[in-house]
PDB file of N, CA and C in Angstrom:
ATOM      1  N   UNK A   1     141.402 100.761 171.386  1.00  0.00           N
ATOM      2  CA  UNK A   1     140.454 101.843 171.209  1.00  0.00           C
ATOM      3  C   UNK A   1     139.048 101.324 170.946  1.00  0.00           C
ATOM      4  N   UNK A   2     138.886  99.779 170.490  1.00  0.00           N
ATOM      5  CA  UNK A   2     137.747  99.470 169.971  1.00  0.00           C
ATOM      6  C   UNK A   2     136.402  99.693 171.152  1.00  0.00           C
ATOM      7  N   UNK A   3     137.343  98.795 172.148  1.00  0.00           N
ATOM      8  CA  UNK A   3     136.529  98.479 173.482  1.00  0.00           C
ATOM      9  C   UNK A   3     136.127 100.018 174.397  1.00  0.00           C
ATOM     10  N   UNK A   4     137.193 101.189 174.266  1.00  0.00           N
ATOM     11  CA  UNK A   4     136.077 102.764 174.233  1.00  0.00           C
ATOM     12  C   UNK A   4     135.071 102.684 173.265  1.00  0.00           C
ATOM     13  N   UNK A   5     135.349 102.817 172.350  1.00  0.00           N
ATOM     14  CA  UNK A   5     133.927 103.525 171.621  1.00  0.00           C
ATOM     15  C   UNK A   5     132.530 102.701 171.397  1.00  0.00           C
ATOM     16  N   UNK A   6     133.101 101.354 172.286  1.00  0.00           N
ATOM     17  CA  UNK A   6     131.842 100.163 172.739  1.00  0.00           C
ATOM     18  C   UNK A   6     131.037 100.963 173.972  1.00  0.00           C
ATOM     19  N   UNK A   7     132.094 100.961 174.716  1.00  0.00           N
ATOM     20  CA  UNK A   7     131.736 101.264 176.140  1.00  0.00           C
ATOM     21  C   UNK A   7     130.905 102.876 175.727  1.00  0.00           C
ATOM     22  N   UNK A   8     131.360 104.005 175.004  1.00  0.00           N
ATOM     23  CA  UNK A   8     130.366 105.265 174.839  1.00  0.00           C
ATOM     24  C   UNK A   8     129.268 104.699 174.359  1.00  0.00           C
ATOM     25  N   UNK A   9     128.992 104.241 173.162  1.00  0.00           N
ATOM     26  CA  UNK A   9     127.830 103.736 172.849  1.00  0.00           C
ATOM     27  C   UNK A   9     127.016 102.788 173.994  1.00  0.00           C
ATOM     28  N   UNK A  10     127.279 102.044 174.435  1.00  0.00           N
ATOM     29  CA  UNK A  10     126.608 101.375 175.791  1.00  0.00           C
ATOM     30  C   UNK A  10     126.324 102.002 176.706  1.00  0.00           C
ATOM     31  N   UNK A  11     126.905 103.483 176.867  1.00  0.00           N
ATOM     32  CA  UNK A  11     126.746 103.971 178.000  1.00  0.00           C
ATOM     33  C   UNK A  11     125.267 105.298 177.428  1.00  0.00           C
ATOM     34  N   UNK A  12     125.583 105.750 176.344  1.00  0.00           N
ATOM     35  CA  UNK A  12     124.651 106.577 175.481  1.00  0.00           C
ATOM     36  C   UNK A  12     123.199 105.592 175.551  1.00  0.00           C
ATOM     37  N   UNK A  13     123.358 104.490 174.831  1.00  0.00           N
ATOM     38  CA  UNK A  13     122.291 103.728 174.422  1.00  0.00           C
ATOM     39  C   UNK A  13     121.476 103.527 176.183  1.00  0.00           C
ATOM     40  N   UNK A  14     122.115 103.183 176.578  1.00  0.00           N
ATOM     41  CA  UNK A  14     121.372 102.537 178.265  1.00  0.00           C
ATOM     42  C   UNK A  14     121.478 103.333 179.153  1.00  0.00           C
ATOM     43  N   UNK A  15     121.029 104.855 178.770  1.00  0.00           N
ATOM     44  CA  UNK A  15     120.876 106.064 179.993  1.00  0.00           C
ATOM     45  C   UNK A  15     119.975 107.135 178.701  1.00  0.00           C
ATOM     46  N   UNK A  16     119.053 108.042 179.886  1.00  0.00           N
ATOM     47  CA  UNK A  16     118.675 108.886 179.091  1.00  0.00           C
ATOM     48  C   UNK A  16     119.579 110.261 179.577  1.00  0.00           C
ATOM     49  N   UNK A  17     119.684 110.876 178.834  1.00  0.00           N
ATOM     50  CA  UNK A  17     120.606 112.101 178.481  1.00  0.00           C
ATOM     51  C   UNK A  17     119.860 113.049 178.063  1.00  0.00           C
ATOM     52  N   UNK A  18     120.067 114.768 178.974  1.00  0.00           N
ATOM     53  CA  UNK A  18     118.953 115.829 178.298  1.00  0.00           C
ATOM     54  C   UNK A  18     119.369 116.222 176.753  1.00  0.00           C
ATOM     55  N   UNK A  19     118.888 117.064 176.238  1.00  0.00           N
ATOM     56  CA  UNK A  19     118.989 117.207 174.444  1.00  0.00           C
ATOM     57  C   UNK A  19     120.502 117.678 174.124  1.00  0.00           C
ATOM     58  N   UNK A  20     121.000 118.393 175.202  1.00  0.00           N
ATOM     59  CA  UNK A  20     122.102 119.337 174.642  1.00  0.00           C
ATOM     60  C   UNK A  20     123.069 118.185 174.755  1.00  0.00           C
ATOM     61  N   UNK A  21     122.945 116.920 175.376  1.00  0.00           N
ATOM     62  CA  UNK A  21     124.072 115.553 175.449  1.00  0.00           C
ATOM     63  C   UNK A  21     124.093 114.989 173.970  1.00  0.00           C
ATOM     64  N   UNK A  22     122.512 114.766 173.771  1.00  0.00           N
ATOM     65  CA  UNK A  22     122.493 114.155 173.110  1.00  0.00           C
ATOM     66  C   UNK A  22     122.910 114.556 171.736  1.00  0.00           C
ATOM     67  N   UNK A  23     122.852 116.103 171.474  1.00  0.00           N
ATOM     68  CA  UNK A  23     123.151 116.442 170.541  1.00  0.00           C
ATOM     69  C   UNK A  23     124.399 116.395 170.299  1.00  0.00           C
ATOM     70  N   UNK A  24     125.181 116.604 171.816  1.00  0.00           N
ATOM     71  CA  UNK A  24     126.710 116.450 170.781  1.00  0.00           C
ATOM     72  C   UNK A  24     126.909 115.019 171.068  1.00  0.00           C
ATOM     73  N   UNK A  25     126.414 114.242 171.665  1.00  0.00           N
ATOM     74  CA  UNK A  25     126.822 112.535 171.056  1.00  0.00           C
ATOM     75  C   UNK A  25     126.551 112.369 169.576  1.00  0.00           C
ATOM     76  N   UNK A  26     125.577 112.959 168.935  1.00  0.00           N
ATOM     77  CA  UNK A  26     125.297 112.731 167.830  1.00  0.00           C
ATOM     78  C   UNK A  26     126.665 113.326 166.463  1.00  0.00           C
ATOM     79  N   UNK A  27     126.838 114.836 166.926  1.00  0.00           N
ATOM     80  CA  UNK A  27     128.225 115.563 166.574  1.00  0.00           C
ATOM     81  C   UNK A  27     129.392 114.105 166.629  1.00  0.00           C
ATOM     82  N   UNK A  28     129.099 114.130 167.860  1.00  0.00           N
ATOM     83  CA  UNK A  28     130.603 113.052 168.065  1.00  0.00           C
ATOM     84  C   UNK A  28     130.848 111.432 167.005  1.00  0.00           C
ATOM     85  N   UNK A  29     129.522 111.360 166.875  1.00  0.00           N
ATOM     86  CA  UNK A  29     128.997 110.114 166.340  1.00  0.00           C
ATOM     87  C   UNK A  29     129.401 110.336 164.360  1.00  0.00           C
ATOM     88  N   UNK A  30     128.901 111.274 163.986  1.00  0.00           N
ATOM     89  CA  UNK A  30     128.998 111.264 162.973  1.00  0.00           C
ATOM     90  C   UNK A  30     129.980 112.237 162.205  1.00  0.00           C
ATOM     91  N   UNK A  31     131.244 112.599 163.214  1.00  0.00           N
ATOM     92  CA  UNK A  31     132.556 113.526 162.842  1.00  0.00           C
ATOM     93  C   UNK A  31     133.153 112.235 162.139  1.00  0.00           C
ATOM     94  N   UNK A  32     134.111 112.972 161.181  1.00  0.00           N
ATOM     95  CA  UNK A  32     135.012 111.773 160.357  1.00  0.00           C
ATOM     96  C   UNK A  32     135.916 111.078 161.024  1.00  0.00           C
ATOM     97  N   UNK A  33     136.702 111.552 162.672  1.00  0.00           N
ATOM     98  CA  UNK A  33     137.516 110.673 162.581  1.00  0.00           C
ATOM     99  C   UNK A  33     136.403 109.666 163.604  1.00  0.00           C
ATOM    100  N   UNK A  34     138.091 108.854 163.361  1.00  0.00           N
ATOM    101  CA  UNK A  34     137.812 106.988 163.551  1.00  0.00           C
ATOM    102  C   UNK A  34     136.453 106.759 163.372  1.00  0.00           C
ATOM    103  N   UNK A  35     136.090 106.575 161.696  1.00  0.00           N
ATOM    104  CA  UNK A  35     135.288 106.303 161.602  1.00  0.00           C
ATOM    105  C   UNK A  35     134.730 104.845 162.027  1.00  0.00           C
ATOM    106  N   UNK A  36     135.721 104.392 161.699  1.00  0.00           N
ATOM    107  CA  UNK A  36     136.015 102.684 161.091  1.00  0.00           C
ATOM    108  C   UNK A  36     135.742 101.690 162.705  1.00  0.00           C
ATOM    109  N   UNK A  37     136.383 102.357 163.525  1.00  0.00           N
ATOM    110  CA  UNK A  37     135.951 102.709 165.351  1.00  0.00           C
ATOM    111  C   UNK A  37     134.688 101.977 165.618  1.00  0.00           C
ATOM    112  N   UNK A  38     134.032 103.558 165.194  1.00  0.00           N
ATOM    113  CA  UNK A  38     132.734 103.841 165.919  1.00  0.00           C
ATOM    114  C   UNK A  38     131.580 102.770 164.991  1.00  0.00           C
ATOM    115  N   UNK A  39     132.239 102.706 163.552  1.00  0.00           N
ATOM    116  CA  UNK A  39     130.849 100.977 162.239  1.00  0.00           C
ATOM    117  C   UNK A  39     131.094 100.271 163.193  1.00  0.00           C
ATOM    118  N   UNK A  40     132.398  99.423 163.914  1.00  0.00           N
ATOM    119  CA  UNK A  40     132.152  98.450 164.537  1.00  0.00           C
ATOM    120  C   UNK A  40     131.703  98.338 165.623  1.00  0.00           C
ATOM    121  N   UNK A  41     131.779  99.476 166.559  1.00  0.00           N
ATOM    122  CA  UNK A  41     131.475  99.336 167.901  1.00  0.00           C
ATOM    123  C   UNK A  41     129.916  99.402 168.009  1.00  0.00           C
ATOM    124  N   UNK A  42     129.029 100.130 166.436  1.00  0.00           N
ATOM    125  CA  UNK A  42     127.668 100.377 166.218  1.00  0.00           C
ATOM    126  C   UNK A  42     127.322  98.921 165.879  1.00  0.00           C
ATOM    127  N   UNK A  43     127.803  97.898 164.790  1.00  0.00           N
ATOM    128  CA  UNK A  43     128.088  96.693 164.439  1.00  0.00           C
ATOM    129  C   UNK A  43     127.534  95.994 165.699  1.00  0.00           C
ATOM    130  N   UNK A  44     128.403  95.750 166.741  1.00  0.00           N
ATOM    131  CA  UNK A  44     128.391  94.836 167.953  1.00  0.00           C
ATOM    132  C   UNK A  44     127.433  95.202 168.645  1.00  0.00           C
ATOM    133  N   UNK A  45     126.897  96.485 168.696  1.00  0.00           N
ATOM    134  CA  UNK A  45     125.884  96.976 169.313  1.00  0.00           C
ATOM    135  C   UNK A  45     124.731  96.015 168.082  1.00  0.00           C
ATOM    136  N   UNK A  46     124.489  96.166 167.062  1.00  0.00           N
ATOM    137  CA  UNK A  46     123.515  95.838 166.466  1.00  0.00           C
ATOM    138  C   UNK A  46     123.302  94.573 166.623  1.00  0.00           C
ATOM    139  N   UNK A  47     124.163  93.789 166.821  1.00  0.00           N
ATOM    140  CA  UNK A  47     124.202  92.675 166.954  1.00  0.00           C
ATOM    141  C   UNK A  47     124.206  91.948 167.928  1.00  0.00           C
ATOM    142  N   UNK A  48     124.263  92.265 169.024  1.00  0.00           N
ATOM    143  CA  UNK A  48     123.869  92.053 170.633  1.00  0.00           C
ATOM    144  C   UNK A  48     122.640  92.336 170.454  1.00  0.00           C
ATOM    145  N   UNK A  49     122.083  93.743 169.921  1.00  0.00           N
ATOM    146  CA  UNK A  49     120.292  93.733 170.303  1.00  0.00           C
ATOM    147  C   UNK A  49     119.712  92.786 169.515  1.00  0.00           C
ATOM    148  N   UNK A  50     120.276  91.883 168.419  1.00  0.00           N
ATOM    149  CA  UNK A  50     119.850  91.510 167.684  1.00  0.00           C
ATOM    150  C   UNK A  50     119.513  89.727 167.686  1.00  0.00           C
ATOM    151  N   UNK A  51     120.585  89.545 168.996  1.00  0.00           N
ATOM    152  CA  UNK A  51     120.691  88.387 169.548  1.00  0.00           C
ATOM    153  C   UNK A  51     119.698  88.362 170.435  1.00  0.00           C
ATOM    154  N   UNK A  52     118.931  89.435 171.179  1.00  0.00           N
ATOM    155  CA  UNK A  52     118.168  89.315 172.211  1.00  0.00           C
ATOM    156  C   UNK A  52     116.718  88.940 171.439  1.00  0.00           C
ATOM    157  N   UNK A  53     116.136  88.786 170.234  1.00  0.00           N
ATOM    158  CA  UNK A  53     115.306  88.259 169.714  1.00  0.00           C
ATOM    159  C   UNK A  53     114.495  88.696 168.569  1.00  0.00           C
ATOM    160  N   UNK A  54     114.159  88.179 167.868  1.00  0.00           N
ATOM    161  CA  UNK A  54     112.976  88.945 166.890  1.00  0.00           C
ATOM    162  C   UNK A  54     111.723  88.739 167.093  1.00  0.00           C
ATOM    163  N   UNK A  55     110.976  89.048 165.863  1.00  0.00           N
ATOM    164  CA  UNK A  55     108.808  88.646 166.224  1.00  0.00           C
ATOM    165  C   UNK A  55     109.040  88.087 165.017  1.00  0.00           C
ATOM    166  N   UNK A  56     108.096  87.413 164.501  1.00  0.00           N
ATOM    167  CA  UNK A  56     107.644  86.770 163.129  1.00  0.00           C
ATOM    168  C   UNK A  56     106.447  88.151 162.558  1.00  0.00           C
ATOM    169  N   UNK A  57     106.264  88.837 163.503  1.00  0.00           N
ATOM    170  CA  UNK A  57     105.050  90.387 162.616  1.00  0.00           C
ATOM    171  C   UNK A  57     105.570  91.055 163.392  1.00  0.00           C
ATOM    172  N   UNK A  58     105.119  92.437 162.800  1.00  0.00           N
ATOM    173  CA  UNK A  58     105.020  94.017 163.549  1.00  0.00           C
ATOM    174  C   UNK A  58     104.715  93.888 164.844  1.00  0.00           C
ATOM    175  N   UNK A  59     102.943  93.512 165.369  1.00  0.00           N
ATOM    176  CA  UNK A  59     102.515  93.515 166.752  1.00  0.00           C
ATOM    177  C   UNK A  59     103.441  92.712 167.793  1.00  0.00           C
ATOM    178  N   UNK A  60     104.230  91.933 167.090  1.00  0.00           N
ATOM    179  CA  UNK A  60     105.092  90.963 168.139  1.00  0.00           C
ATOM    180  C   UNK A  60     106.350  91.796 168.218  1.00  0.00           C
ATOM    181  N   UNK A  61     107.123  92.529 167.192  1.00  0.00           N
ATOM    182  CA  UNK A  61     108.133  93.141 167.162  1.00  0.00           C
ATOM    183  C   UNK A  61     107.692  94.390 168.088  1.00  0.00           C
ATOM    184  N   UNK A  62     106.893  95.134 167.502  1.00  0.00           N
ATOM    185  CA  UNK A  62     106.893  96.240 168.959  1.00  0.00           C
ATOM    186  C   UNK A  62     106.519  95.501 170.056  1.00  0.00           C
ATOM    187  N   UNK A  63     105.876  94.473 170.571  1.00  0.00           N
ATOM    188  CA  UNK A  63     105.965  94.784 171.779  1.00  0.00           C
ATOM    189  C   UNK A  63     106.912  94.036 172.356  1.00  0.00           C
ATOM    190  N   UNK A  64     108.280  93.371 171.739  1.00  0.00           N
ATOM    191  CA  UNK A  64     109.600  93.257 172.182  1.00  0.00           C
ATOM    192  C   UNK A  64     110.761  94.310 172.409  1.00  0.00           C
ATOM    193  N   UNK A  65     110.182  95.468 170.942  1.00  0.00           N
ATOM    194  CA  UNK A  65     110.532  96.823 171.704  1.00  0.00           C
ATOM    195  C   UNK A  65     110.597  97.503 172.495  1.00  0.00           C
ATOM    196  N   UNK A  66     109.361  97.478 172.980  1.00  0.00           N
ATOM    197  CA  UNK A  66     108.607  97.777 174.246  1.00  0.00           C
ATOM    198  C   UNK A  66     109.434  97.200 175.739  1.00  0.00           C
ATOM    199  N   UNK A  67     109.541  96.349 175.374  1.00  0.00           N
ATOM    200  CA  UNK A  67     109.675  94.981 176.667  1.00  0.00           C
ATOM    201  C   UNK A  67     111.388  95.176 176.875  1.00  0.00           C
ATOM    202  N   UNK A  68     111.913  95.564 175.814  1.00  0.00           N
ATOM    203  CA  UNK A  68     113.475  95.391 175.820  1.00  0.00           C
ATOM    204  C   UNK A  68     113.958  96.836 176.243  1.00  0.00           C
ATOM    205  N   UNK A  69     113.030  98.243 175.837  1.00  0.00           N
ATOM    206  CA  UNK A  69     113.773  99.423 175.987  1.00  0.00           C
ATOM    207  C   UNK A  69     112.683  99.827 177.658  1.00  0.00           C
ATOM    208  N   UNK A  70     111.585  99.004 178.171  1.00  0.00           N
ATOM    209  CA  UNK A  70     111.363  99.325 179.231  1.00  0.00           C
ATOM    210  C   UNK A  70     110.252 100.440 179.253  1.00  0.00           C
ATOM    211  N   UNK A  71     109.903 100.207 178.274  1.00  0.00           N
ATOM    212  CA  UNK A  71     107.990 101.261 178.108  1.00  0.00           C
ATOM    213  C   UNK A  71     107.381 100.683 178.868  1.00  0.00           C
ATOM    214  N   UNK A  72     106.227 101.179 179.553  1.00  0.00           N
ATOM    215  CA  UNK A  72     105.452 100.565 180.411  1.00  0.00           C
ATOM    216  C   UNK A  72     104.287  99.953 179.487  1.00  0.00           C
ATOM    217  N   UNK A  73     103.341  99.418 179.266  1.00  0.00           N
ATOM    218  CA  UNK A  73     101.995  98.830 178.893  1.00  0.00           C
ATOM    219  C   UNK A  73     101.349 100.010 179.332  1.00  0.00           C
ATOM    220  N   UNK A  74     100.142 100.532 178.615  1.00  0.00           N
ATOM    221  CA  UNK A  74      99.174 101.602 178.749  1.00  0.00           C
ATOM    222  C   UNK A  74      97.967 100.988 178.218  1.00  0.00           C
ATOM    223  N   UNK A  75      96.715 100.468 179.203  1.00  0.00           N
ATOM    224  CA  UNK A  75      95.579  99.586 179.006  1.00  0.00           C
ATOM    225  C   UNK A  75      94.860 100.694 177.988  1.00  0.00           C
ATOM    226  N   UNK A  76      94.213 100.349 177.798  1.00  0.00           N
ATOM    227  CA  UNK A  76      92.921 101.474 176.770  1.00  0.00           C
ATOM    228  C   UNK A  76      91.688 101.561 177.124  1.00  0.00           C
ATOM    229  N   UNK A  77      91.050 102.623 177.826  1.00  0.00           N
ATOM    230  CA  UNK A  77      89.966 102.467 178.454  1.00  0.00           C
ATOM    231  C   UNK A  77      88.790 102.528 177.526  1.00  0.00           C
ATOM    232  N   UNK A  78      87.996 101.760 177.773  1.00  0.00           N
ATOM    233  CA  UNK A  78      86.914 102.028 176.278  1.00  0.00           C
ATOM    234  C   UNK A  78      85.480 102.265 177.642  1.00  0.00           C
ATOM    235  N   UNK A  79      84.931 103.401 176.784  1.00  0.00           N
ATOM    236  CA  UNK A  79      84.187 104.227 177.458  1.00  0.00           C
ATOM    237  C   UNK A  79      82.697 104.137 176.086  1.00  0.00           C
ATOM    238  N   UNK A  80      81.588 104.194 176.887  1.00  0.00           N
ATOM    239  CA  UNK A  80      80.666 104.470 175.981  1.00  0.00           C
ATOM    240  C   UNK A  80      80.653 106.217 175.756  1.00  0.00           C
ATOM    241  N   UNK A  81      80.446 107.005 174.292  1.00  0.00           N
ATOM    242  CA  UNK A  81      80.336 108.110 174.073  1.00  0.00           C
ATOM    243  C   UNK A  81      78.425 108.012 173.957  1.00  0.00           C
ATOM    244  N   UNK A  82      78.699 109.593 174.288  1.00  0.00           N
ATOM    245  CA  UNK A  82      77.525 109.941 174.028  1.00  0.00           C
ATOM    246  C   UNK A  82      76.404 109.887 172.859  1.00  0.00           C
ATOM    247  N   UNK A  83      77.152 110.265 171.806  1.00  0.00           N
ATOM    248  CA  UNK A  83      76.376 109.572 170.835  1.00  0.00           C
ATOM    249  C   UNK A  83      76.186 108.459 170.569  1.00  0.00           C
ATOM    250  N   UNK A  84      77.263 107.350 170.951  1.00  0.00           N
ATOM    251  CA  UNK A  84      76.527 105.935 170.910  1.00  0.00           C
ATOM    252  C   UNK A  84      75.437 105.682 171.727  1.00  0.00           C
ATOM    253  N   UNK A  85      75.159 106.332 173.311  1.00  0.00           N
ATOM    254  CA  UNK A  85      73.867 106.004 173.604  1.00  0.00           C
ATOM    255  C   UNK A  85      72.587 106.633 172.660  1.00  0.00           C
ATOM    256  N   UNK A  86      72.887 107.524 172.107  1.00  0.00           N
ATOM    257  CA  UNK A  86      71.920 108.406 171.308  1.00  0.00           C
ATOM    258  C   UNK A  86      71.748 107.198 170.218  1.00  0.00           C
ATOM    259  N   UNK A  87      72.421 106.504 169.244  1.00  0.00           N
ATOM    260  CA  UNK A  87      72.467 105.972 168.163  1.00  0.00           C
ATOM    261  C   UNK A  87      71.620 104.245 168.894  1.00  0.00           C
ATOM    262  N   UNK A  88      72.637 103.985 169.998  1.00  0.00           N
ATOM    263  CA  UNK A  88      71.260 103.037 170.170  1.00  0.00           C
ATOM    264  C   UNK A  88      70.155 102.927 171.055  1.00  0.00           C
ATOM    265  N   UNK A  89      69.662 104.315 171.086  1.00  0.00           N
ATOM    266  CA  UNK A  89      68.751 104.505 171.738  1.00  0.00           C
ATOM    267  C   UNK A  89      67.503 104.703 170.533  1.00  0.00           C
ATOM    268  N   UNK A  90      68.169 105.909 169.569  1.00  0.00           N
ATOM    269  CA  UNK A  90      67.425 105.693 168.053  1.00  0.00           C
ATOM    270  C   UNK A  90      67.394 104.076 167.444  1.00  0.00           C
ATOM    271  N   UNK A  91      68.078 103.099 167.750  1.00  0.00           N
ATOM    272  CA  UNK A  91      67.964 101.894 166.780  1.00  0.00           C
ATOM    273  C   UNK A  91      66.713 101.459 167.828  1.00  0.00           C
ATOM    274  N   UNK A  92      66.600 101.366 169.058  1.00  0.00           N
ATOM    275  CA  UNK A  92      65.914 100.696 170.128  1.00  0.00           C
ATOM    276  C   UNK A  92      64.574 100.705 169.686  1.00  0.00           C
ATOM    277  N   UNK A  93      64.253 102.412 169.393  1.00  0.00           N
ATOM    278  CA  UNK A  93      63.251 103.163 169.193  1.00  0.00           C
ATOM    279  C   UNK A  93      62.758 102.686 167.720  1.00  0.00           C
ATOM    280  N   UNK A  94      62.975 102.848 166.988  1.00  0.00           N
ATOM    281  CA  UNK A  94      62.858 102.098 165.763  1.00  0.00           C
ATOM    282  C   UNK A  94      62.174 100.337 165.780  1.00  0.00           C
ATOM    283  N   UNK A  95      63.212  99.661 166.144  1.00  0.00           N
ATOM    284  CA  UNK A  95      62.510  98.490 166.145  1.00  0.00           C
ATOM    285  C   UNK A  95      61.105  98.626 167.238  1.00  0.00           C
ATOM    286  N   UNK A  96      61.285  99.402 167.921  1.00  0.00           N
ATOM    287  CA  UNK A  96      60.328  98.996 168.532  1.00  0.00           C
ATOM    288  C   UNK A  96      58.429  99.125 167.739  1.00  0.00           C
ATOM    289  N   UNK A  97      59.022 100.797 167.340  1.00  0.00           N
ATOM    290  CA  UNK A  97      58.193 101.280 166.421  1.00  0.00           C
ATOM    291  C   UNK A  97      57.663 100.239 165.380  1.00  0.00           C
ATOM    292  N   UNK A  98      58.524  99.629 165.066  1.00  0.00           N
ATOM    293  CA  UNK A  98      57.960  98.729 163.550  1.00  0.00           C
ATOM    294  C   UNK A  98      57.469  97.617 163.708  1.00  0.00           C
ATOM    295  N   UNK A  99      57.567  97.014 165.428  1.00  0.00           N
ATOM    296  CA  UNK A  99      56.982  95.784 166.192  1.00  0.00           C
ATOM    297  C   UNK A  99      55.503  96.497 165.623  1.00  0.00           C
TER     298      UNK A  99
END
């Protein structure tokens, strides 16, 4: 029985599922029987992801998160705002003034 309730969890963990699945995996997950089952088969699960690596910080740990559950990278566009041209257009103006 061990090697089922490996295989549900592997199959839960590495597919996405709409809400009404997921909700009763969760039902299923945390009903009393075979409890003892489902610690170890969560166990081996923890411990397989756990073999695949750690970070020494946070910024290194998420982005092994990232890298392991298959998020894409999202660049950050940095844009001048409007009031920063206003602000150094006032600093511009200023020094110039006090030349």
């Amino acid at each position: 029985m061990k090697n089922y309730f490996q295989k549900i969890l592997a199959l839960f963990t590495g597919n996405d599922y709409p809400g009404s699945t997921r909700q009763e995996f969760y039902k299923w997950l945390v009903d009393e029987e075979h409890v003892s089952e489902k610690d170890e088969a969560l166990q081996t699960l923890w411990e397989e992801g756990y073999k695949s690596g750690t970070a020494p910080n946070l910024h290194q740990s998420y982005e092994l998160l990232r890298r392991n559950a298959g998020i894409p990278s999202v660049r950050e566009k940095r844009r001048i705002r409007p009031i920063h041209i206003w602000q150094i257009a006032a600093a511009v103006f200023f020094i110039v003034a006090a030349l």
